[in-house]
Protein backbone atom coordinates (compact mmCIF):
# COMPACT_ATOMS: atom_id res chain seq x y z
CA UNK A 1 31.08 19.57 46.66
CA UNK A 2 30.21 22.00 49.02
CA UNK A 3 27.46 22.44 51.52
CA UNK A 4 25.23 25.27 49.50
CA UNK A 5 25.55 22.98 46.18
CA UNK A 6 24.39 20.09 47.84
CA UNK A 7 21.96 22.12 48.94
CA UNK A 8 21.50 23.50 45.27
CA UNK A 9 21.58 20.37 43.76
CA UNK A 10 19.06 18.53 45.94
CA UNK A 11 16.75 21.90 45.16
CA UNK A 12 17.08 21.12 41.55
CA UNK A 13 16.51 17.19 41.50
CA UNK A 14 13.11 18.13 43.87
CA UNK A 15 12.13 20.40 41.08
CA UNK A 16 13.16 18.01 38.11
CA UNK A 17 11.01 15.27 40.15
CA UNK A 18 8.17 17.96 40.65
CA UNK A 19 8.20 18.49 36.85
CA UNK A 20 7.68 14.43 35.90
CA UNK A 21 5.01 14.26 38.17
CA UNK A 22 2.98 17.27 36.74
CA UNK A 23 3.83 16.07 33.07
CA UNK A 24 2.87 12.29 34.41
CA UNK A 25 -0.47 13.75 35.63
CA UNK A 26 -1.06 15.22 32.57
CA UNK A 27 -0.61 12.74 30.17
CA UNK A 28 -2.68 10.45 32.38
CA UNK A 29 -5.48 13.57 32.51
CA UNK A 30 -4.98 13.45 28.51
CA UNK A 31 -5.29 9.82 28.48
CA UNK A 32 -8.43 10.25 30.28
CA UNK A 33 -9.91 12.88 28.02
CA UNK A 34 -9.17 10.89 24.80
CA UNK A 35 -10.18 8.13 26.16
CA UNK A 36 -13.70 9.05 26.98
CA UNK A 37 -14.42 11.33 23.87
CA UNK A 38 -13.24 7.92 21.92
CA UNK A 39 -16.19 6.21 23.79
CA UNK A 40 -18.51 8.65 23.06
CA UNK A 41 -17.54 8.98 19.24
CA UNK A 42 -18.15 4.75 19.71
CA UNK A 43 -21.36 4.77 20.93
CA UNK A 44 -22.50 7.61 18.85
CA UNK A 45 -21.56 5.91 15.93
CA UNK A 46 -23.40 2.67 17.11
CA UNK A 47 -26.48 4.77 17.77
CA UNK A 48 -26.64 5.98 14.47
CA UNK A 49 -25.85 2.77 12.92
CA UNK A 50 -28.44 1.20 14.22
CA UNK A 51 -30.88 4.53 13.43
CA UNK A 52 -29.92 3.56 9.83
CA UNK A 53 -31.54 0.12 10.27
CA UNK A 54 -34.57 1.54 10.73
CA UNK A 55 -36.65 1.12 7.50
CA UNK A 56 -37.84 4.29 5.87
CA UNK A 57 -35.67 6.82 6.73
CA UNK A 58 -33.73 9.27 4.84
CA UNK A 59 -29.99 8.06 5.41
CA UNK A 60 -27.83 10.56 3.74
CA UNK A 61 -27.67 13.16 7.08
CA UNK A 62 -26.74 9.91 9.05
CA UNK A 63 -24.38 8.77 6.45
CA UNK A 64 -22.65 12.80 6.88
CA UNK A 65 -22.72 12.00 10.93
CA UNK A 66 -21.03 8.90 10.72
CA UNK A 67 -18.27 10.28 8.31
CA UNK A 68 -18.00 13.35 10.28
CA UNK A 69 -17.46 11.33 13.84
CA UNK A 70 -15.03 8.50 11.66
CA UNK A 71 -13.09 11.81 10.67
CA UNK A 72 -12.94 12.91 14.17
CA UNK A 73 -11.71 9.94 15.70
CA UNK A 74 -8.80 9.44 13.11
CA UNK A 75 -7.79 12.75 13.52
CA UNK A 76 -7.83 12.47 17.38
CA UNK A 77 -5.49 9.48 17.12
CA UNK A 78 -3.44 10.72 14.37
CA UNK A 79 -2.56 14.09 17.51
CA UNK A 80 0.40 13.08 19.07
CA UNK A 81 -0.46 12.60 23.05
């Protein structure tokens, strides 16, 4: 092998390793993302659980919440990452 593909080579494994790390730091900026909007749907759904405790409410808009965020969340897992 000759001096300029060495050279060429070595060029192309930096930019192969520059590539993992960007798609590495994206999936872990993903992971974050999912991760928190899965908390949130969690305690949203708690909140409105325990709203529908509450005695002498109307519970069919909560009821539509609470489906709506359980639909979220399974579709949100069911994305591939």
């Amino acid at each position: 092998m000759s001096q300029q593909q060495g050279a060429a080579a070595a060029a192309l494994l930096r930019h192969a390793a520059d590539l993992l790390n960007v798609n590495t730091s994206d999936r872990r900026t993903q992971y974050q993302h999912l991760h928190q909007y899965t908390l949130s749907l969690v305690t949203t759904n708690d909140h409105l659980l325990k709203e529908l405790d509450r005695p002498g409410r109307d519970t069919s808009t909560d009821v539509n919440q609470i489906n709506w965020s359980y639909k979220q969340l399974k579709r949100t897992f069911e994305k591939p990452v």
